[in-house]
N, C-alpha and C. Protein backbone atom coordinates (compact mmCIF):
# COMPACT_ATOMS: atom_id res chain seq x y z
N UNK A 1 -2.48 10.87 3.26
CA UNK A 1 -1.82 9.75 2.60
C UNK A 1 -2.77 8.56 2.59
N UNK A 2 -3.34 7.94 1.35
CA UNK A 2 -4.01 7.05 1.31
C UNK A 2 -3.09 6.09 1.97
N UNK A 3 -4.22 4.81 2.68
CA UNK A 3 -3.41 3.72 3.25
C UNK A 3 -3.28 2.61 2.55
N UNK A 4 -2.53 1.92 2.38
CA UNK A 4 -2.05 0.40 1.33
C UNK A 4 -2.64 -0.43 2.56
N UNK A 5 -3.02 -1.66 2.42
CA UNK A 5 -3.00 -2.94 3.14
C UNK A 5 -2.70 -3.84 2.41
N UNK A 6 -1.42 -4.73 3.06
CA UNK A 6 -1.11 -5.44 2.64
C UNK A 6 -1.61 -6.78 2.94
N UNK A 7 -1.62 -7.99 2.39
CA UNK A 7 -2.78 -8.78 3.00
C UNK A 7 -2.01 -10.33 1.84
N UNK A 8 -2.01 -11.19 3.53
CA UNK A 8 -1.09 -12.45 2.04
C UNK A 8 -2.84 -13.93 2.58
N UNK A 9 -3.08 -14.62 1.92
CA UNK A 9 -3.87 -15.45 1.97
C UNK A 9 -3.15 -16.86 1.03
N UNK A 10 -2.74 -17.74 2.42
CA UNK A 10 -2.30 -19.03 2.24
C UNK A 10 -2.88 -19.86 2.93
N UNK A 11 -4.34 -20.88 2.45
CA UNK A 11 -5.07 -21.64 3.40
C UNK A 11 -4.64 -22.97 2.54
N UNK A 12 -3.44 -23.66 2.12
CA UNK A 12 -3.67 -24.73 1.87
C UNK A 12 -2.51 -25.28 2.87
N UNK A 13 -2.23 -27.04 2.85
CA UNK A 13 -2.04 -27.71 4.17
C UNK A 13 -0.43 -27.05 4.72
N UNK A 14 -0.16 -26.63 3.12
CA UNK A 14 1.68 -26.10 3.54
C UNK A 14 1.94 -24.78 4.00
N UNK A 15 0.97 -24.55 4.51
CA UNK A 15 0.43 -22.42 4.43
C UNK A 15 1.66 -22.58 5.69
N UNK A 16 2.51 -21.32 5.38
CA UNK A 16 3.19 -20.71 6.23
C UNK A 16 2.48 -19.01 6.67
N UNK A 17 0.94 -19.12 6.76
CA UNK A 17 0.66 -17.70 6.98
C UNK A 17 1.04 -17.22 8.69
N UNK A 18 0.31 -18.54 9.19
CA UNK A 18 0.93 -18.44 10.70
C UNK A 18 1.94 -17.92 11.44
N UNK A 19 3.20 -18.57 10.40
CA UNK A 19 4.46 -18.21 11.18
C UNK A 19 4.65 -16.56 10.53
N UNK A 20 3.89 -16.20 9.21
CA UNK A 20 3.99 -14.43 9.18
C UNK A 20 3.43 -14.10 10.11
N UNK A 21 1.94 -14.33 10.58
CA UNK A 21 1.16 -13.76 11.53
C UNK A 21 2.04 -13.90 13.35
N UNK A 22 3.10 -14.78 13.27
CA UNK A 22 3.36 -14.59 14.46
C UNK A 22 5.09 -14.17 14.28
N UNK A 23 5.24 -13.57 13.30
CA UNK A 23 6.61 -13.34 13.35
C UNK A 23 6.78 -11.60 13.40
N UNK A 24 7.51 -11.24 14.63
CA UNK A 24 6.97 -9.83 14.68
C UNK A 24 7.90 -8.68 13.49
N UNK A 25 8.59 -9.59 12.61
CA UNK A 25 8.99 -8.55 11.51
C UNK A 25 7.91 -7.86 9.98
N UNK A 26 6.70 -8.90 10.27
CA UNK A 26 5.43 -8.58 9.62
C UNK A 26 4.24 -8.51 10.24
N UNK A 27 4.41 -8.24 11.91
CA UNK A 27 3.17 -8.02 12.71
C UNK A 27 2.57 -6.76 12.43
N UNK A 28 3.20 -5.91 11.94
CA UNK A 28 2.68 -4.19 11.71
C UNK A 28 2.14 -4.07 10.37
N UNK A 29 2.36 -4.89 9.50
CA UNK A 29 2.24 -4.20 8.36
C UNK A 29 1.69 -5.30 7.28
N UNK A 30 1.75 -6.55 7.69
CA UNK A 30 1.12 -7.59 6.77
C UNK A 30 -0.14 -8.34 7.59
N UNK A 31 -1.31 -8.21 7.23
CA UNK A 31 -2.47 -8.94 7.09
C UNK A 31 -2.31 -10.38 6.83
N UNK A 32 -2.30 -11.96 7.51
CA UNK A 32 -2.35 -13.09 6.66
C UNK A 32 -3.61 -13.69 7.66
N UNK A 33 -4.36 -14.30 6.68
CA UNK A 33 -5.09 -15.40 6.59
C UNK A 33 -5.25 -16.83 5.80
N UNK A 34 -5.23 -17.29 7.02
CA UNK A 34 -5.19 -19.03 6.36
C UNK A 34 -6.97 -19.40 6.00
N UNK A 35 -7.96 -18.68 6.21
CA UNK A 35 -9.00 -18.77 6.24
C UNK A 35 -9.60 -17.84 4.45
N UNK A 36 -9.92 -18.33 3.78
CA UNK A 36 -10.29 -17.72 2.37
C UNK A 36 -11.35 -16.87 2.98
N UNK A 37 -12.44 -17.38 3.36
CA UNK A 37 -13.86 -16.29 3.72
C UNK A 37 -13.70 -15.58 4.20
N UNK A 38 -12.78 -15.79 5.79
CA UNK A 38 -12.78 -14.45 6.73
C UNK A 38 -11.78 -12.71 5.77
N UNK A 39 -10.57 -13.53 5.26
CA UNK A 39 -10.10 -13.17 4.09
C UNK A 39 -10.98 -12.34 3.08
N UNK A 40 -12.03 -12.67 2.70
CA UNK A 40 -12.63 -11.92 2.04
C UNK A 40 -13.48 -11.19 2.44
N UNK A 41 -14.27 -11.40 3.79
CA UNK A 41 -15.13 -10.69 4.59
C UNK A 41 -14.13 -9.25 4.97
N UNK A 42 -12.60 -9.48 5.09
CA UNK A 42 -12.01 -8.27 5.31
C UNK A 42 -11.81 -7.24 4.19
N UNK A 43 -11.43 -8.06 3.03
CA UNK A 43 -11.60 -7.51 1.52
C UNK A 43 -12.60 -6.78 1.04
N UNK A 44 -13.69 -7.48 1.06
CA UNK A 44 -14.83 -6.44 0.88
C UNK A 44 -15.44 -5.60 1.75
N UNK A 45 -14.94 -5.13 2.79
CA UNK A 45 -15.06 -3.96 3.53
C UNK A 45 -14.18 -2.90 3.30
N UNK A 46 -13.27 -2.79 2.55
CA UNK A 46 -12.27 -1.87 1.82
C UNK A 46 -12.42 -1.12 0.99
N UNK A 47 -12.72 -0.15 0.73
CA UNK A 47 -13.44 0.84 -0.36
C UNK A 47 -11.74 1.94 -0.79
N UNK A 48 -11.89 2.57 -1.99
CA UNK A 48 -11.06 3.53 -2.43
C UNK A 48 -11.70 4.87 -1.36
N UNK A 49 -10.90 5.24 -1.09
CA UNK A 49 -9.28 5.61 -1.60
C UNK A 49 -7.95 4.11 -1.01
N UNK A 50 -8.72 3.83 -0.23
CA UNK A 50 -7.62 2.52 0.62
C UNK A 50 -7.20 1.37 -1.04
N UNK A 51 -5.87 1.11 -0.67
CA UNK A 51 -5.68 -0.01 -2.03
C UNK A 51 -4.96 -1.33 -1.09
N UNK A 52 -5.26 -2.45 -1.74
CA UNK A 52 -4.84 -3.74 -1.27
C UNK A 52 -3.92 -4.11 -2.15
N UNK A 53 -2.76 -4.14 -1.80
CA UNK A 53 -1.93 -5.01 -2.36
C UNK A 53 -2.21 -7.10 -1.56
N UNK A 54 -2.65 -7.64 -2.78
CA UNK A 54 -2.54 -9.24 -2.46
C UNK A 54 -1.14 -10.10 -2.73
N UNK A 55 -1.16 -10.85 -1.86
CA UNK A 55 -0.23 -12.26 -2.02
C UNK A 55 -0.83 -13.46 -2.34
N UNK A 56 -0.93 -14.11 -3.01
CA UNK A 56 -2.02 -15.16 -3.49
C UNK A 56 -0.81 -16.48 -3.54
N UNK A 57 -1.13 -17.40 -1.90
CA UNK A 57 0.34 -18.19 -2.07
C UNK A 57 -0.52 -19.82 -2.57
N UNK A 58 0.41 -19.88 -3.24
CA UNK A 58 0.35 -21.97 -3.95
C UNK A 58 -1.28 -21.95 -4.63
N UNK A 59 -2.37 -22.72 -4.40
CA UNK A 59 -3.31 -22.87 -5.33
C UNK A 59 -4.92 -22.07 -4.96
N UNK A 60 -4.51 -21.61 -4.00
CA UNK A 60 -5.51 -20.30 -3.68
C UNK A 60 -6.00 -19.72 -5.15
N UNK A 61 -5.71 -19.44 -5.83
CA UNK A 61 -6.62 -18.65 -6.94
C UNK A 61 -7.84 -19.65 -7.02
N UNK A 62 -7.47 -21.29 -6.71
CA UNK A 62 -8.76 -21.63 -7.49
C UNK A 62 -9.98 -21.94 -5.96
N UNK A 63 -9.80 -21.29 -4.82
CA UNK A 63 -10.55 -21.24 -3.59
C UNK A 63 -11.78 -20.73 -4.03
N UNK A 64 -12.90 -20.95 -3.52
CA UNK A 64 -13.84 -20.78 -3.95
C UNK A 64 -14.18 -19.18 -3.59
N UNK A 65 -14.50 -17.85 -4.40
CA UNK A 65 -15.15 -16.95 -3.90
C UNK A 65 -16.47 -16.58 -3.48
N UNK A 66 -16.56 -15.26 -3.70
CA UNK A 66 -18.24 -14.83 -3.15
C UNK A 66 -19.42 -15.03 -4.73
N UNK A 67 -20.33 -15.28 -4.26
CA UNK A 67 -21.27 -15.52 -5.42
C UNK A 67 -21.26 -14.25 -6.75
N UNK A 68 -21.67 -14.39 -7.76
CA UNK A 68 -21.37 -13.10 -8.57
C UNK A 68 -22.85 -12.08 -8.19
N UNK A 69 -22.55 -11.11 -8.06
CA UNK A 69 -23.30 -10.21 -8.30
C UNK A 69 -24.63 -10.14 -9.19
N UNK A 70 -24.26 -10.67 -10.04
CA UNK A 70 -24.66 -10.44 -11.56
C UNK A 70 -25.59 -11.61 -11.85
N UNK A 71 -24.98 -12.51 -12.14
CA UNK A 71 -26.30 -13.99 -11.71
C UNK A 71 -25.89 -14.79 -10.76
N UNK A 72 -25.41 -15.08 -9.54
CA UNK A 72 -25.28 -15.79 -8.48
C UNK A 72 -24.77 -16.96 -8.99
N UNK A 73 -23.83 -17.25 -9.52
CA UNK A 73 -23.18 -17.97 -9.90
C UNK A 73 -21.79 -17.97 -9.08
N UNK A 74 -20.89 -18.87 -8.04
CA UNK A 74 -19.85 -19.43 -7.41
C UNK A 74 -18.55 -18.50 -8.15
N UNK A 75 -18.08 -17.92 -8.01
CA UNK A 75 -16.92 -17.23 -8.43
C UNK A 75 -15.28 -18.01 -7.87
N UNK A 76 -14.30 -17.87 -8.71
CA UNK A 76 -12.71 -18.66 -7.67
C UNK A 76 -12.76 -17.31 -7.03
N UNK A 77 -11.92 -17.59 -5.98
CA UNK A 77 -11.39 -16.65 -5.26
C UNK A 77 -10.88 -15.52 -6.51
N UNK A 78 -9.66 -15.54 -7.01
CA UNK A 78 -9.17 -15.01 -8.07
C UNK A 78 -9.78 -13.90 -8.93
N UNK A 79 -11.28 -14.77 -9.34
CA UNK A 79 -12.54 -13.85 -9.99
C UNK A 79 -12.89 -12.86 -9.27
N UNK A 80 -12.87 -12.82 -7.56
CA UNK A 80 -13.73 -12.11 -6.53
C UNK A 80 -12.57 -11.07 -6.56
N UNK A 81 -10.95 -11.36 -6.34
CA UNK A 81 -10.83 -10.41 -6.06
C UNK A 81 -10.50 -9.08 -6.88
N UNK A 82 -10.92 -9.78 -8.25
CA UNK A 82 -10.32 -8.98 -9.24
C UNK A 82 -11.62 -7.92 -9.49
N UNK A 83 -12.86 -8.72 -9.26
CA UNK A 83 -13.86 -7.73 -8.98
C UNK A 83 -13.72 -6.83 -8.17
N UNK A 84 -13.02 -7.05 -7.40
CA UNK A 84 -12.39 -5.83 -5.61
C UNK A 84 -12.47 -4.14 -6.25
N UNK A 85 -12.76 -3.45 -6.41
CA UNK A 85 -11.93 -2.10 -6.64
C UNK A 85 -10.94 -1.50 -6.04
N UNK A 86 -10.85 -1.93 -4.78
CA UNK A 86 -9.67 -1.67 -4.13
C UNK A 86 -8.11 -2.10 -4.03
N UNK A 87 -8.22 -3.43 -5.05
CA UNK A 87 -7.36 -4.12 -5.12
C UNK A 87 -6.60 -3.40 -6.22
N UNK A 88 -5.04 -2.97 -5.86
CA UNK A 88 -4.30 -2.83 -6.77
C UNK A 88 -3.39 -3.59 -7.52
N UNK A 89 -2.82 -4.62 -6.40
CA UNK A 89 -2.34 -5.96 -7.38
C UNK A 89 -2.43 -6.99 -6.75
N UNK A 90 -1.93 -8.20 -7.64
CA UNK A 90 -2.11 -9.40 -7.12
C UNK A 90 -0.48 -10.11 -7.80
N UNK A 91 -0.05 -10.61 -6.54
CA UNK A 91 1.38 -11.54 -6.81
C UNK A 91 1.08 -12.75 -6.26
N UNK A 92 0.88 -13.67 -7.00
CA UNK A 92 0.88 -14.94 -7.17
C UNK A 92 1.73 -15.93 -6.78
N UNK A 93 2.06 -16.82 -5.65
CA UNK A 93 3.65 -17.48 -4.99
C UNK A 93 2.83 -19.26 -5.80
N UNK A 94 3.10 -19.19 -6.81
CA UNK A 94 2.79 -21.09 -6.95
C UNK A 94 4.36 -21.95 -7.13
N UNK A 95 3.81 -23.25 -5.91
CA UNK A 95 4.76 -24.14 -6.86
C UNK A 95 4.92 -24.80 -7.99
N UNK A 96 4.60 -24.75 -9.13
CA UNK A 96 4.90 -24.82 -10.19
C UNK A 96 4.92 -23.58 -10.72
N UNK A 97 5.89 -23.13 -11.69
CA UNK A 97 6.26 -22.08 -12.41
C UNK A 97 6.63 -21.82 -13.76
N UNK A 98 6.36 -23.36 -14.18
CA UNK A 98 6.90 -23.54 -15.53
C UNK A 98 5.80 -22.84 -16.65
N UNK A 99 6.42 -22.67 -17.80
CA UNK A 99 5.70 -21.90 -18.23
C UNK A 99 3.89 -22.00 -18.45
N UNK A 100 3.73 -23.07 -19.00
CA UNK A 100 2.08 -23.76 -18.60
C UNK A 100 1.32 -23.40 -18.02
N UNK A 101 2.05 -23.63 -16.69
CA UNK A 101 1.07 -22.40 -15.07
C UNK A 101 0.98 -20.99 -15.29
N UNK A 102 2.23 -20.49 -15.77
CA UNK A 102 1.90 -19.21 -15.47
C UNK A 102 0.97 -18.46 -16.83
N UNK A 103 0.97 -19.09 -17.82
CA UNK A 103 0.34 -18.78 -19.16
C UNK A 103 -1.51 -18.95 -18.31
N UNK A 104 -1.60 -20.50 -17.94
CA UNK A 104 -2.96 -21.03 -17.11
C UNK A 104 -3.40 -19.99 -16.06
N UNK A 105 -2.37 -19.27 -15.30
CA UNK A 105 -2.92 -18.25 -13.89
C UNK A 105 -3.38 -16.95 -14.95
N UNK A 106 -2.34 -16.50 -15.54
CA UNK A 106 -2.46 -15.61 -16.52
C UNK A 106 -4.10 -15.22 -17.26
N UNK A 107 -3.73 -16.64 -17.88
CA UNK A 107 -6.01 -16.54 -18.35
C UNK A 107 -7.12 -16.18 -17.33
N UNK A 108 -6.69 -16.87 -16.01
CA UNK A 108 -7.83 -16.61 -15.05
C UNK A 108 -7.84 -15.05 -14.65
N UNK A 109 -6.86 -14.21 -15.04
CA UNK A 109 -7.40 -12.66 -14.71
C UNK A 109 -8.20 -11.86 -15.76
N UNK A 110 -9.10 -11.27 -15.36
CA UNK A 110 -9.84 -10.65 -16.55
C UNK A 110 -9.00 -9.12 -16.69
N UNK A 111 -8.55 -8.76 -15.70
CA UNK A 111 -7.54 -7.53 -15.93
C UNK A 111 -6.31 -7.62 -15.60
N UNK A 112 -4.99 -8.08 -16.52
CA UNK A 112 -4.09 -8.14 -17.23
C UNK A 112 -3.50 -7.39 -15.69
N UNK A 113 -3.49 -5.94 -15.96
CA UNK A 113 -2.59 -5.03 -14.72
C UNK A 113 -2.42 -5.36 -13.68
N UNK A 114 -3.40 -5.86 -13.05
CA UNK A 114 -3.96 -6.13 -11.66
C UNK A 114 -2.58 -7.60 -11.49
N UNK A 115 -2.51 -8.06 -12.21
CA UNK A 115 -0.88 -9.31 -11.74
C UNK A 115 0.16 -8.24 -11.43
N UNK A 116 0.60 -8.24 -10.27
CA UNK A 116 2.11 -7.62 -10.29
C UNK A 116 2.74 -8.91 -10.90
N UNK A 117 3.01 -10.38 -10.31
CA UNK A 117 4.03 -10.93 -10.43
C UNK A 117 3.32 -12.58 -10.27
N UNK A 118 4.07 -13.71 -10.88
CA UNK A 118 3.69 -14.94 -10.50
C UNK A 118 5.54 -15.39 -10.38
N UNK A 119 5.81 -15.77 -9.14
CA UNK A 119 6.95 -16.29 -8.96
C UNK A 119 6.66 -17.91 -7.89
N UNK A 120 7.82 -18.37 -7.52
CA UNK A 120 7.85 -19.56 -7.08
C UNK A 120 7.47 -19.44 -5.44
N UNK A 121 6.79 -19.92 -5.26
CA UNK A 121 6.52 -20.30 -3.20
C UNK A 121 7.49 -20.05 -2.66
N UNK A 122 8.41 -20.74 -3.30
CA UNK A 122 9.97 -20.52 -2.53
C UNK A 122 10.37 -19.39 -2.10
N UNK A 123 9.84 -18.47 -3.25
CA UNK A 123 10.34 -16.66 -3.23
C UNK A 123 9.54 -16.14 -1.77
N UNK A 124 8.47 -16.85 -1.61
CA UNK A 124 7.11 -15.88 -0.71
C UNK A 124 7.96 -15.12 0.28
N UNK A 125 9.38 -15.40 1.26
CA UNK A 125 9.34 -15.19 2.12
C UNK A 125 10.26 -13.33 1.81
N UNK A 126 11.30 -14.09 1.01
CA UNK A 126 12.41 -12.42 0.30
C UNK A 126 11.26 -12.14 -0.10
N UNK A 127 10.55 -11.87 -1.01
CA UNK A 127 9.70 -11.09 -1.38
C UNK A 127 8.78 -10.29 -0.45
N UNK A 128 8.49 -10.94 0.48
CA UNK A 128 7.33 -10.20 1.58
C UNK A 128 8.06 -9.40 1.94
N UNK A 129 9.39 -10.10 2.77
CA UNK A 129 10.54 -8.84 3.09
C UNK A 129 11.00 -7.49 2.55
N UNK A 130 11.09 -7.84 1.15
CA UNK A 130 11.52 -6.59 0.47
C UNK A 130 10.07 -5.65 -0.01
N UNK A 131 9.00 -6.34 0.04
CA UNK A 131 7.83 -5.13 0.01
C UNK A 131 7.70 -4.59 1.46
N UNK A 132 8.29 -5.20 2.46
CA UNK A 132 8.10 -4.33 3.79
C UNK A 132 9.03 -3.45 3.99
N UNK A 133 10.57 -4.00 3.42
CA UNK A 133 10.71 -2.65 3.15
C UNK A 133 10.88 -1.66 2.72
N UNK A 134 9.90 -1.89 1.41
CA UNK A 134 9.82 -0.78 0.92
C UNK A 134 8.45 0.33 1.43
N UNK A 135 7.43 -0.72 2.23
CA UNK A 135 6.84 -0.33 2.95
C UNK A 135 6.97 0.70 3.90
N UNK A 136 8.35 0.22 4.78
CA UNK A 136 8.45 1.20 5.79
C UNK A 136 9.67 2.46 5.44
N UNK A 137 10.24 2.17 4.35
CA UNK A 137 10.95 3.17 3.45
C UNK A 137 10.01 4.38 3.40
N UNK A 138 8.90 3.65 2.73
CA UNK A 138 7.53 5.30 2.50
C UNK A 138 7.78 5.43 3.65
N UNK A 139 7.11 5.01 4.81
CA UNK A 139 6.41 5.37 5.84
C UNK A 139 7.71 6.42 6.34
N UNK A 140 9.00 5.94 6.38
CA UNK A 140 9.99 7.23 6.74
C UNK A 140 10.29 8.50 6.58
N UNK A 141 10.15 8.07 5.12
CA UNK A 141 9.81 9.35 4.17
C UNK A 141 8.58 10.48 4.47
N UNK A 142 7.42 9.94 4.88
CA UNK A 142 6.60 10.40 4.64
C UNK A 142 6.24 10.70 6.44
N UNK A 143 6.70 10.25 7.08
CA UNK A 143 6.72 11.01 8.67
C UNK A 143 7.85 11.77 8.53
N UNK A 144 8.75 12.14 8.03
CA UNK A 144 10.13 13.05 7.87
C UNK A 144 9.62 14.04 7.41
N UNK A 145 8.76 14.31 5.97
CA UNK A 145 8.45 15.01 5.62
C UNK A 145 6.85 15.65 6.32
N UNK A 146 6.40 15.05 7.20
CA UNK A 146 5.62 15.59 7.94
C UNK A 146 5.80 15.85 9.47
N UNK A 147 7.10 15.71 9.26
CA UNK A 147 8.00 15.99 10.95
C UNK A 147 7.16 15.13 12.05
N UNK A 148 7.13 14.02 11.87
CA UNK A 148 6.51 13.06 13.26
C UNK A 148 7.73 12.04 13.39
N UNK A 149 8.91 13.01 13.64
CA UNK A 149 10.01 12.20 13.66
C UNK A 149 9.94 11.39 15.11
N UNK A 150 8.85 11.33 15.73
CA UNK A 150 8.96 10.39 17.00
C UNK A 150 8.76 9.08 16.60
N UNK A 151 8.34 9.15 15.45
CA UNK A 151 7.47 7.79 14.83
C UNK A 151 8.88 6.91 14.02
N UNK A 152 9.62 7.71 13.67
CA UNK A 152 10.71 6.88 12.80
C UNK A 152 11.17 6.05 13.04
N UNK A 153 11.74 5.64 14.68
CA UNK A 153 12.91 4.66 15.12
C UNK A 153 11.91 3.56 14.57
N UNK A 154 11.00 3.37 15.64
CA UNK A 154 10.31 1.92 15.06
C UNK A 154 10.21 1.76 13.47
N UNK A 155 9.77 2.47 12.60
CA UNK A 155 9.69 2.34 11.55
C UNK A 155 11.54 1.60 10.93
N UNK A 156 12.50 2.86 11.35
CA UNK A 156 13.60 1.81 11.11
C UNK A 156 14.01 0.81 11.78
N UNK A 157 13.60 0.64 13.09
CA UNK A 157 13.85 -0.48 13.59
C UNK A 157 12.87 -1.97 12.52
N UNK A 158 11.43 -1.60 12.38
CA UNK A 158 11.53 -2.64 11.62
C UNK A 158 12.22 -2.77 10.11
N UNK A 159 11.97 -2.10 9.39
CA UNK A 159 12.94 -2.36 8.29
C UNK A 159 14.14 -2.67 8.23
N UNK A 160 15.02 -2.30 9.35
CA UNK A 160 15.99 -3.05 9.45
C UNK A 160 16.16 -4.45 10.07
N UNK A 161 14.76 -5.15 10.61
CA UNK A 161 14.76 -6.33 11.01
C UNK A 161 14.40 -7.05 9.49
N UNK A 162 13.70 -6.38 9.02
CA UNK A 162 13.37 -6.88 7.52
C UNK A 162 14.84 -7.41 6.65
N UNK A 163 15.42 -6.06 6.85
CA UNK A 163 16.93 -6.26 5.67
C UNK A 163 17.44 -7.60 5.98
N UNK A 164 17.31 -7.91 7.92
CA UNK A 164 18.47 -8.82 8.05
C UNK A 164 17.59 -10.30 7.60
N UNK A 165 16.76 -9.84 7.98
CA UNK A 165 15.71 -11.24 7.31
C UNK A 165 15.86 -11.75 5.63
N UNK A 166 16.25 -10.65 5.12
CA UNK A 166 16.29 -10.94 3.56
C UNK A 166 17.81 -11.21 3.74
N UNK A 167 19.17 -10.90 4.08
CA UNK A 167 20.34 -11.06 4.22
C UNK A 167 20.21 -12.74 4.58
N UNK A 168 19.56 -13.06 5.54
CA UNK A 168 19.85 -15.03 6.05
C UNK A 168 18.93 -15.46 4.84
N UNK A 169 17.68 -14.80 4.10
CA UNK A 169 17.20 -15.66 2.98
C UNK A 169 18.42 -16.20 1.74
N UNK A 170 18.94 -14.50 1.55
CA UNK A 170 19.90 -15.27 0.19
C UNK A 170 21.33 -15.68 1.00
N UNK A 171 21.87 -15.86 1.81
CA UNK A 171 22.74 -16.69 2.45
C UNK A 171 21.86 -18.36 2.13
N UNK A 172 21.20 -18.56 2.98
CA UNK A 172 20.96 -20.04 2.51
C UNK A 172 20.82 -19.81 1.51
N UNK A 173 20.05 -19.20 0.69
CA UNK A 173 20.01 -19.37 -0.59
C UNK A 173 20.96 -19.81 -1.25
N UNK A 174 22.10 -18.98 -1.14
CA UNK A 174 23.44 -19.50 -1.84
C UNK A 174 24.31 -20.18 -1.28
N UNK A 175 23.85 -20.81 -0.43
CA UNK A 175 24.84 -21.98 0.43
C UNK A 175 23.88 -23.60 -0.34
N UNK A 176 22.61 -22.92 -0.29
CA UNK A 176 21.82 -23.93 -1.28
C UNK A 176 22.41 -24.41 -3.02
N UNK A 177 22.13 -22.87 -3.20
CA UNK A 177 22.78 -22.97 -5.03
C UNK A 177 23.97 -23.67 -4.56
N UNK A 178 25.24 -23.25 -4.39
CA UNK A 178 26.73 -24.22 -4.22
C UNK A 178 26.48 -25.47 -4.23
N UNK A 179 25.62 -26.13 -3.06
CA UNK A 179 26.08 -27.28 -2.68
C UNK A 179 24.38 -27.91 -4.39
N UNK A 180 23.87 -27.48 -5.09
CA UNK A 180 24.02 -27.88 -6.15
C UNK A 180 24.59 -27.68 -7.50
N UNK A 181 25.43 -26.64 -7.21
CA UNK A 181 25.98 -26.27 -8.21
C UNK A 181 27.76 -27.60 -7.97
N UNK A 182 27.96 -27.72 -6.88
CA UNK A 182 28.82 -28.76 -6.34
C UNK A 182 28.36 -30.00 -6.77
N UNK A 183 27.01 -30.68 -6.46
CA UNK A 183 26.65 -31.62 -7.06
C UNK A 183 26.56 -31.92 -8.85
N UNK A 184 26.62 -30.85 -9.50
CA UNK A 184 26.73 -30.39 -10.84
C UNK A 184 28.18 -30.62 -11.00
N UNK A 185 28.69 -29.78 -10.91
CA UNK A 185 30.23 -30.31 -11.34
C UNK A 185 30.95 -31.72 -11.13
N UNK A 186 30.66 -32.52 -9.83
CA UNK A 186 30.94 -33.53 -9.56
C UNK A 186 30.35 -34.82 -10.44
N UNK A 187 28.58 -34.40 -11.13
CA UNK A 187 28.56 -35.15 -12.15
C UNK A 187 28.85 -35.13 -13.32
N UNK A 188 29.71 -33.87 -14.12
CA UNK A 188 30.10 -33.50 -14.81
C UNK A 188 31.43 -34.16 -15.11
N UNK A 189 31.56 -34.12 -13.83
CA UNK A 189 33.39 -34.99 -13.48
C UNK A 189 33.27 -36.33 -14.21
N UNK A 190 32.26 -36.99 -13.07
CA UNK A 190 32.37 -38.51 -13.46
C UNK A 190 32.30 -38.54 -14.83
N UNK A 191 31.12 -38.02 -15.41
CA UNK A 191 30.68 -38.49 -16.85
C UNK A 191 31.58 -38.01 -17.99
N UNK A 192 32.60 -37.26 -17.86
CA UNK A 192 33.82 -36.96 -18.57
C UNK A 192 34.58 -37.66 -18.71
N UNK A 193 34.86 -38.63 -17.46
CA UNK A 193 35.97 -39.46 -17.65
C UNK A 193 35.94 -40.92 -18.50
């Protein structure tokens, strides 16, 4: 079974990579660096058959990469990693999302496929969650079907720390939406009357 690495890189002042790196529901299975170079010093040691799935959080695409190959010319981060061969996608967490940005992130890839997704910062955290577990979904599957059923509990033990992690995301979430969807109606009120 080829191996995925997953790998999120958030070095600007609001980076929550830390609290992934010390939160033990993504200690097994997510890679973060707040550091772009060391970040890429791990990147380019990755060869196929291995594939990288990236997280590219807030304005990281435009971090500076490794020089080009080709004429030594300063590459963004973005450029370097799309050069990667190992890289299978790249999901993008910016705060801005309006259409502008994402048309603007859009241009900076020279290969189209390689974007899984550009969604809002806000999303970074459900989203990590639900690729872990779909992460450790394979991994169940795929020790079941190779009978190393000693290996499973942990595997469901974390994915099920995952689920409940995504369960308190859309709870606030929607205790969030209400109390503006509450503020919505209440100005709806006034300005009716």
């Amino acid at each position: 079974m080829a191996t995925k690495h997953f790998v999120l890189i958030d070095s600007t002042p609001e980076s929550r990579a830390l609290a992934f790196a010390n939160d033990s529901k993504f200690q097994s299975w997510l890679r973060t660096y707040t550091d772009v170079s060391e970040a890429l010093q791990f990147l380019s040691t990755i060869t196929l058959p291995y594939s990288i799935q990236i997280f590219l959080a807030r304005d990281n695409i435009y971090s500076p990469g490794l020089p080009s190959e080709t004429n030594g010319r300063s590459l963004t981060l973005l450029q370097t990693l799309c050069g990667l061969q190992a890289i299978h996608h790249i999901s993008v967490f910016s705060p801005d999302i309006s259409e502008s940005v994402i048309i603007q992130i859009r241009s900076l890839f020279s290969n189209q496929q390689i974007i899984k997704e550009i969604l809002s910062v806000n999303e970074l955290h459900s989203y990590l969650c639900c690729e872990g577990i779909n992460y450790f979904q394979q991994q169940i599957t795929h020790r079941t079907t190779t009978q190393e059923f000693h290996l499973i509990r942990n595997f469901r033990r974390n994915r099920a720390e995952l689920i409940r992690g995504t369960y308190q995301d859309h709870t606030e979430q929607g205790q969030h939406l209400q109390v503006l969807e509450d503020e919505y109606s209440d100005k709806r009120g006034v300005q009716q009357s």
